[in-house]
Protein backbone atom coordinates (compact mmCIF):
# COMPACT_ATOMS: atom_id res chain seq x y z
CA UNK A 1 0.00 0.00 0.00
CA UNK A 2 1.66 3.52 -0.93
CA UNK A 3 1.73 6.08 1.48
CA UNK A 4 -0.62 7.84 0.00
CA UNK A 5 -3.09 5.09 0.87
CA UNK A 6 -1.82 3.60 4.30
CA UNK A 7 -4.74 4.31 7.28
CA UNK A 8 -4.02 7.22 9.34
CA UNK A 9 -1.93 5.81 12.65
CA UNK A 10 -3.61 6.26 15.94
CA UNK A 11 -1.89 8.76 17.70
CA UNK A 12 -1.79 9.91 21.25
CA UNK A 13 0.81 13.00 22.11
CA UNK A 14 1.49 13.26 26.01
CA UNK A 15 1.42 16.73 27.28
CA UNK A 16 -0.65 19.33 26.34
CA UNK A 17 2.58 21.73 26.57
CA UNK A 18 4.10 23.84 23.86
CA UNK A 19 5.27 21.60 22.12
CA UNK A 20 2.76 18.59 22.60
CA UNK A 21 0.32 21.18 21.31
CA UNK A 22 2.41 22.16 18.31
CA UNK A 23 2.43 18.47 17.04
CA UNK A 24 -1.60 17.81 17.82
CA UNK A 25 -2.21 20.64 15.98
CA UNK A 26 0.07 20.19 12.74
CA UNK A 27 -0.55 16.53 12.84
CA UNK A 28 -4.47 17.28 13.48
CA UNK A 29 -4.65 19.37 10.51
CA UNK A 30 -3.03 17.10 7.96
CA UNK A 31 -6.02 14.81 8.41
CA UNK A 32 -4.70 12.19 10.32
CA UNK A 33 -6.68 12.34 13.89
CA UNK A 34 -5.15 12.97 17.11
CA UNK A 35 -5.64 12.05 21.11
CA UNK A 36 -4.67 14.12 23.39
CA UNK A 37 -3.69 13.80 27.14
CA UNK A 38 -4.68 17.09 29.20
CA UNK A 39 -5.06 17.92 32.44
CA UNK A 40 -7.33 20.58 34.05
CA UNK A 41 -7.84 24.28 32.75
CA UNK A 42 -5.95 23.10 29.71
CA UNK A 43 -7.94 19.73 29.11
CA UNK A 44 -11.22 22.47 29.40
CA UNK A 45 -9.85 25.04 27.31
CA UNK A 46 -8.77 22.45 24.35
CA UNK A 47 -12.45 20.44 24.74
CA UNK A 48 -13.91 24.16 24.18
CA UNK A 49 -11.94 25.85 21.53
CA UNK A 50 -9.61 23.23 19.99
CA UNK A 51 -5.87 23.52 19.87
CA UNK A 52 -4.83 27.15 18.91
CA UNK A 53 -1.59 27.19 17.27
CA UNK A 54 0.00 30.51 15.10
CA UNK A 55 3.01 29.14 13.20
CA UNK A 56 4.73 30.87 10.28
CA UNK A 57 1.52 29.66 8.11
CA UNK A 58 -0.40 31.67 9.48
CA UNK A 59 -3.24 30.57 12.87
CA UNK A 60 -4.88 27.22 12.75
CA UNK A 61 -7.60 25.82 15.18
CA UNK A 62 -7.12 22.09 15.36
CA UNK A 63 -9.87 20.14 16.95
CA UNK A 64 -8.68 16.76 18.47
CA UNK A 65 -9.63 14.63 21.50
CA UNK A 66 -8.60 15.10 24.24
CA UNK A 67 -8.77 13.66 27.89
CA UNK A 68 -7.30 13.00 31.14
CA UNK A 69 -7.75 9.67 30.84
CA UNK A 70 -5.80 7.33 28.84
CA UNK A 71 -8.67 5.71 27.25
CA UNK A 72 -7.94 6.11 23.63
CA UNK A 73 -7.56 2.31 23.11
CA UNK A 74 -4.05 0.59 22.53
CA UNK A 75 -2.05 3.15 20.03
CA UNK A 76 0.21 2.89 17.01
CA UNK A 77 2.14 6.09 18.11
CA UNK A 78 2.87 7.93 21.62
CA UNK A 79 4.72 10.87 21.99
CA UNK A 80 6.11 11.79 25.20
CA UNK A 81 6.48 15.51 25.12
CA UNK A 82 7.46 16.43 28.75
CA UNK A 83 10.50 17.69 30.37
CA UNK A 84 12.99 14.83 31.44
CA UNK A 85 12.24 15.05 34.96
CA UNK A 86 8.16 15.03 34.49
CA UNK A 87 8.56 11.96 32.54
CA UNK A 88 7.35 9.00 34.98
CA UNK A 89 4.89 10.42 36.13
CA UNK A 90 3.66 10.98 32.22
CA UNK A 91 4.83 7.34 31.47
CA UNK A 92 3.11 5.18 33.91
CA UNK A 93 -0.46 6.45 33.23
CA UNK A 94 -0.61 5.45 29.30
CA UNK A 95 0.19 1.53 30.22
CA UNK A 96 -2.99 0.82 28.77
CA UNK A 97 -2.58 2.61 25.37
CA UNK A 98 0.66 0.43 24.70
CA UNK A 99 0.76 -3.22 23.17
CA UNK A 100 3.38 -4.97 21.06
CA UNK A 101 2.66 -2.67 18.13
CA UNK A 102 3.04 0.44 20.26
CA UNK A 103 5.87 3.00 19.22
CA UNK A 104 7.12 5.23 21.81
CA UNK A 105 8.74 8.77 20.17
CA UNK A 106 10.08 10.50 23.65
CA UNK A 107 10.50 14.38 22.50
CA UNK A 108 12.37 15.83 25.40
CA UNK A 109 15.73 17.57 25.76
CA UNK A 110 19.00 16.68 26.62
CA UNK A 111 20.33 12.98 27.51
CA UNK A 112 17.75 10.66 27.52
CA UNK A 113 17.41 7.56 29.55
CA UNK A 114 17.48 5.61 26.27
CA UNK A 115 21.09 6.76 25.27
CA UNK A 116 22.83 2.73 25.98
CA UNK A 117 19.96 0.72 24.65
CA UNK A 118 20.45 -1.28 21.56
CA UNK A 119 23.77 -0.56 21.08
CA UNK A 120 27.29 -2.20 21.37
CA UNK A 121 30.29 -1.79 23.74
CA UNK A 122 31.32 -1.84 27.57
CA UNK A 123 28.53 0.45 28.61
CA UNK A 124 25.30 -1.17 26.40
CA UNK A 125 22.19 -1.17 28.24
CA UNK A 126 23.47 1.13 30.80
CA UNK A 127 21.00 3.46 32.79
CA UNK A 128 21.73 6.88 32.54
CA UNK A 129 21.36 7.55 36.47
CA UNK A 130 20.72 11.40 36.08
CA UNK A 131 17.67 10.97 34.34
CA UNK A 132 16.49 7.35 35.54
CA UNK A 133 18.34 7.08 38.94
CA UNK A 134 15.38 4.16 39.65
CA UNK A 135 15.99 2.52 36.05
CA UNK A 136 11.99 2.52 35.68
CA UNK A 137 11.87 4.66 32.86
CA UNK A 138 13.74 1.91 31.32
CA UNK A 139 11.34 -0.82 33.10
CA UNK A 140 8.54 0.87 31.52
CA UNK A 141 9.93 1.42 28.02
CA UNK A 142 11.71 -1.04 26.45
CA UNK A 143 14.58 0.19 23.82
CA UNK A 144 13.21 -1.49 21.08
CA UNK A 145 9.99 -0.08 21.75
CA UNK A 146 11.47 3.65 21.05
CA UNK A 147 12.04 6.03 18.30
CA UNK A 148 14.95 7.94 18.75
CA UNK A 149 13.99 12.02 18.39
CA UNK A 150 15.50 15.44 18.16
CA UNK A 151 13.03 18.07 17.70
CA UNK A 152 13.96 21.99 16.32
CA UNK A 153 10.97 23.21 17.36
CA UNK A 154 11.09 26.81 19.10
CA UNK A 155 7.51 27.17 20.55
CA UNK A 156 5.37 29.47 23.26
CA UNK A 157 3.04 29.13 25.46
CA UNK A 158 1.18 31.67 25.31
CA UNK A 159 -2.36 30.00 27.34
CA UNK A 160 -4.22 27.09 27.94
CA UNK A 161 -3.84 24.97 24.29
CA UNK A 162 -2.25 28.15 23.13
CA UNK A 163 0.74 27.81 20.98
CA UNK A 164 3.19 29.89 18.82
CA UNK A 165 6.25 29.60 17.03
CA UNK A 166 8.36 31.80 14.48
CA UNK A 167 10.34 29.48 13.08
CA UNK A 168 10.20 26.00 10.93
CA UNK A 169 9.52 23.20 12.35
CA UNK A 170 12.08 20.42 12.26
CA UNK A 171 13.07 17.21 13.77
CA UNK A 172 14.84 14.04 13.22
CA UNK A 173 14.14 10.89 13.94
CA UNK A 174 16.25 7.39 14.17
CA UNK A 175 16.12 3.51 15.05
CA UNK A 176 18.25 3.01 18.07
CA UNK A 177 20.36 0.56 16.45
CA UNK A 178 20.55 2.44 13.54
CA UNK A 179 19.06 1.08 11.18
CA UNK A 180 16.04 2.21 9.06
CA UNK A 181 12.66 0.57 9.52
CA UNK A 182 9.06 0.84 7.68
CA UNK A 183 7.74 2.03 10.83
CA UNK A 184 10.10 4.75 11.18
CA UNK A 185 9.60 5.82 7.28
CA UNK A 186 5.67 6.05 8.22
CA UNK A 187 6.37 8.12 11.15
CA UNK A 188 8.88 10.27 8.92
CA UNK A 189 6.02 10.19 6.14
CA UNK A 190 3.54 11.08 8.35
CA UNK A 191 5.67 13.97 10.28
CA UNK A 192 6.51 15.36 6.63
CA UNK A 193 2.31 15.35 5.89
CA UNK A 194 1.85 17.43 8.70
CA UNK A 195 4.37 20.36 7.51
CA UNK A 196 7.07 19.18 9.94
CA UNK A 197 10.49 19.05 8.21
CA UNK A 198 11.67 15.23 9.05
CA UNK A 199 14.88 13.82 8.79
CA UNK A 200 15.55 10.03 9.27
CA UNK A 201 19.01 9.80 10.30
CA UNK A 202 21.36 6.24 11.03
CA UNK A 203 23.08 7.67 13.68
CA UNK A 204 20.71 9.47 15.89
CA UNK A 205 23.10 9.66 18.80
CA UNK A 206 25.04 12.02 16.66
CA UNK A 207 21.82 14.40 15.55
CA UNK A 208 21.25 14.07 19.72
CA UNK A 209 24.30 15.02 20.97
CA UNK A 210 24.00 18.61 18.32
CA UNK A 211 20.92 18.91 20.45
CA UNK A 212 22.67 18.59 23.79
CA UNK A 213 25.35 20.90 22.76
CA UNK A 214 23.17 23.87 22.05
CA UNK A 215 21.12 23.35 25.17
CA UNK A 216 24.43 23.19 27.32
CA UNK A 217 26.13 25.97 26.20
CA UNK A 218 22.98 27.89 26.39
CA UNK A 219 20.72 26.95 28.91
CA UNK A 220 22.04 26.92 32.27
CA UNK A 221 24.11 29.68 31.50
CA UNK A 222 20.94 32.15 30.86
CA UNK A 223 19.47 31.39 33.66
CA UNK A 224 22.90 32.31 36.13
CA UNK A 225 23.50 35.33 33.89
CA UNK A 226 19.95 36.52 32.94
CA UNK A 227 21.70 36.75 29.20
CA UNK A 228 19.45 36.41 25.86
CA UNK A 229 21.07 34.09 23.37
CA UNK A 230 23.06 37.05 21.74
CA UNK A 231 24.23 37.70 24.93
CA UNK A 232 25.25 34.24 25.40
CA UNK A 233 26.92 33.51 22.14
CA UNK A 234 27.87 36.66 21.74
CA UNK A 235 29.05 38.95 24.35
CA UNK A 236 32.68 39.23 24.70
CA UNK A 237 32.93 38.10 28.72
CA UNK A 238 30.25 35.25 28.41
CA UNK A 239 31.28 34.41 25.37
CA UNK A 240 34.76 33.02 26.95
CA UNK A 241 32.55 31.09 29.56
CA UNK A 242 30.41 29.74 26.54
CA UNK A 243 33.56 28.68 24.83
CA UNK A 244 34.67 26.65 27.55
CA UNK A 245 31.28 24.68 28.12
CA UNK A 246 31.32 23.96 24.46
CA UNK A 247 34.70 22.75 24.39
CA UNK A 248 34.07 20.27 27.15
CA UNK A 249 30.85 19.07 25.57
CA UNK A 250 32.64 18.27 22.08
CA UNK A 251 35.29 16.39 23.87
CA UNK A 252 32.26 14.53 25.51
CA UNK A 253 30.77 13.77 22.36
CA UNK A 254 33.86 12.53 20.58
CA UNK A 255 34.51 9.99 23.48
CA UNK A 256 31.57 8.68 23.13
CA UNK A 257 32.20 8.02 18.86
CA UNK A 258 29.62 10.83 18.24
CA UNK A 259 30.25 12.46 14.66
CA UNK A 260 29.46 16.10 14.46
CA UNK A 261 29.71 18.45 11.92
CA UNK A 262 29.87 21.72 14.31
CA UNK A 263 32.84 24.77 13.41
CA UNK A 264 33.13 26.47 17.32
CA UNK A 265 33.70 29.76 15.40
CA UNK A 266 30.28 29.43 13.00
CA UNK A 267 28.37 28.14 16.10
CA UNK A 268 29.06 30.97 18.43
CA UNK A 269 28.53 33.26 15.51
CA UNK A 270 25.04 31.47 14.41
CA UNK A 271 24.02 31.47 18.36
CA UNK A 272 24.62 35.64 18.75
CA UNK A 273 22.78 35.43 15.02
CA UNK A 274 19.68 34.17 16.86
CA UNK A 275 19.39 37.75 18.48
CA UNK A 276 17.51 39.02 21.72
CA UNK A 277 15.78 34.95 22.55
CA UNK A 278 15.47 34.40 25.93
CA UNK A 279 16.12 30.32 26.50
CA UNK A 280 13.20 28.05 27.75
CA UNK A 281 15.03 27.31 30.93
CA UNK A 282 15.49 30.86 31.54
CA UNK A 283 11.33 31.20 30.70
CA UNK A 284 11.19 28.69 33.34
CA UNK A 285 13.31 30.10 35.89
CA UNK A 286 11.03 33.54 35.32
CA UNK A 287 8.12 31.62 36.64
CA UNK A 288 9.23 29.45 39.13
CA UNK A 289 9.14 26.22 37.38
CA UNK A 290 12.00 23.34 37.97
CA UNK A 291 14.83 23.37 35.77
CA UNK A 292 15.69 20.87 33.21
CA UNK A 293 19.56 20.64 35.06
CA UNK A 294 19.18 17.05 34.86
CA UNK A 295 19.13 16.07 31.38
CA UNK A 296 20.59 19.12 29.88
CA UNK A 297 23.51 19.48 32.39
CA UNK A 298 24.10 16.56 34.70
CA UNK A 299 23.71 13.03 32.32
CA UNK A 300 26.46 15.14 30.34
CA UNK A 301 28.89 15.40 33.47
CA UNK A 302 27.51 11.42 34.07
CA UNK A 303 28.91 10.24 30.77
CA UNK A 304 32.03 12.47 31.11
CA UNK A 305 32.78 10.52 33.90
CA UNK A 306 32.52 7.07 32.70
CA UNK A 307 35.93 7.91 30.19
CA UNK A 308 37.42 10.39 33.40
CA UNK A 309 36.34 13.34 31.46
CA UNK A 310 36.06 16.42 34.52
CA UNK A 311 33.93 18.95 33.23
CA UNK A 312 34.94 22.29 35.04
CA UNK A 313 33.40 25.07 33.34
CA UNK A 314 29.60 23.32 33.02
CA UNK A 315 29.85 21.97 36.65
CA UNK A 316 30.58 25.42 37.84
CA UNK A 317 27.59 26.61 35.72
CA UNK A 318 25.27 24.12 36.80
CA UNK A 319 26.07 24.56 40.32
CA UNK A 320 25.54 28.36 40.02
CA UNK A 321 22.14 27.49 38.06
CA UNK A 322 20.81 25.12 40.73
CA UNK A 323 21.78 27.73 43.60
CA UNK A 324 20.41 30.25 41.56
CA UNK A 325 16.54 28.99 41.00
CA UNK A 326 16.48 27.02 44.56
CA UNK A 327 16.78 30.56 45.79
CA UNK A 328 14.23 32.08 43.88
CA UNK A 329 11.60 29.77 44.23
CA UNK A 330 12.44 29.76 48.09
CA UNK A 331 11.58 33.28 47.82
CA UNK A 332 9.06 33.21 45.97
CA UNK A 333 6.74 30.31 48.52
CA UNK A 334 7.92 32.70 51.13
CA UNK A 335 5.97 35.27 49.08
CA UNK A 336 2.87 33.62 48.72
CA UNK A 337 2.35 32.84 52.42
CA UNK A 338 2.73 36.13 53.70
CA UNK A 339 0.18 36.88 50.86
């Protein structure tokens, strides 16, 4: 049967956050339906007015169904879109949505808990303790179960189920063991249908650890010095700070056999290109939400470790970040019970 043809898959995308609602509503509008999992004003707002999304085609309302519930049936598709600490708790709910012809795409940042799983070498099946100190993540989710995925997909909040983004949407996609599968070329085919730019690459490890580099060198670093990402990339005292991170994660990466096409002069240059963007960690640090340290920051420093790699400059950084929004959201509960 040709693409063209093939049944839409069932579908259920986890978290009704930015980026969760980004993908319902592109995939949603491309015909092939969509479930949903929502909780409270959200899950209302959604039921009432669909998913609002404004991308650079213009605003789309996609209806879908949604629920709190994970009653959609066993699925063909689940995508985890959560941050890497929220992730049990997002996991163990959709049990009954999964059988033996259930593919799991996790779209989160950083190291993910599936980074040893179908591969070769000393440290093959390892659990990345940062992310999955209890190895139930990896319980839960067997490796051949999972889709390795690394979304470019730059996306607001902006209310309940509303979503927008000013840039393409992108993401690649990969077989942990590397190899290329009908089931990821329908997930690619489908991802393409929806407007989503989809690469299927045999070495997703190397696509991931692009990711992680970006995040690393960014990230924590906004939130200790309140700096955009031109600021970041760009100013001539962070910029030396930046350097060093990025130095440190590149000699990470190559230990670990990761390929990457990345010029340290044209990267610094493209992140100061990027202009006045304020990070999503340092979004979250504005309001008070937990920061994505772990994945980002400390499953880095982990995997250092196992080839005695010390990490100076992003330990300092993550230390300072940690500090940094402990104290403010101290301050902040101390706020709201005097109010």
């Amino acid at each position: 049967m040709s693409p063209l043809h093939e049944p839409p898959l069932r579908i259920t995308i986890a978290g009704a956050g930015a980026i969760g609602c980004t993908l319902a509503a592109r995939i949603a509008r491309s015909g092939n339906p969509v479930n949903l999992l929502a909780r409270g004003n959200t899950l209302a707002r959604i039921r009432e007015h669909g998913v609002c999304l404004t991308d650079l085609e213009g605003s789309h309302v996609a209806e879908v169904n949604a629920s709190d519930r994970a009653d959609f049936g066993p699925q063909e598709v689940i995508f985890l879109c959560a941050k890497a600490q929220d992730l049990i708790g997002l996991t163990t709910p959709l049990l009954p949505l999964i059988d033996a012809d259930t593919t799991i795409v996790p779209v989160v940042n950083g190291i993910p808990w599936w980074y040893f799983e179908n591969r070769e070498g000393r440290h093959a099946g390892r659990t990345v303790n940062a992310v999955d100190p209890d190895g139930r993540l990896k319980a839960l989710i067997p490796g051949e179960r999972i889709i390795g995925t690394v979304a470019y997909i730059t996306a607001e909040k902006q209310g309940a189920g509303v979503v927008r983004t000013a840039n393409p949407l992108r993401m690649i996609i990969g077989e942990l063991n590397n190899t290329v599968t009908p089931r990821v070329q329908r997930i690619q085919a489908m991802l393409e249908r929806a407007g989503i730019a989809t690469q299927i690459s045999e070495r997703i490890r190397d696509a991931l650890w692009t990711k992680v580099i970006a995040n690393l060198t960014s990230n924590p670093l906004s939130v200790v010095s309140g700096g955009t990402l031109n600021d970041i990339y760009g100013d001539p005292e962070l910029m030396k700070v930046t350097r060093q991170i990025l130095d440190e994660a590149l000699l990470t990466a190559a230990s670990f056999g990761a390929r990457i096409d990345l010029d340290p002069t044209s990267f610094m240059a493209m992140g100061a290109g990027m202009g006045e963007v304020r990070t999503s960690m340092l979004q979250d640090y504005d309001n008070g939400l937990p920061l994505e340290l772990t994945s980002i920051g400390d499953a880095v420093v982990e995997l250092a470790a196992l080839h005695d790699l010390s990490l100076p400059a992003t330990t300092t950084i993550l230390t300072l970040a940690r500090f940094r929004s402990a104290l403010s959201r101290k301050k902040l509960s101390q706020h709201k019970e005097k109010a």
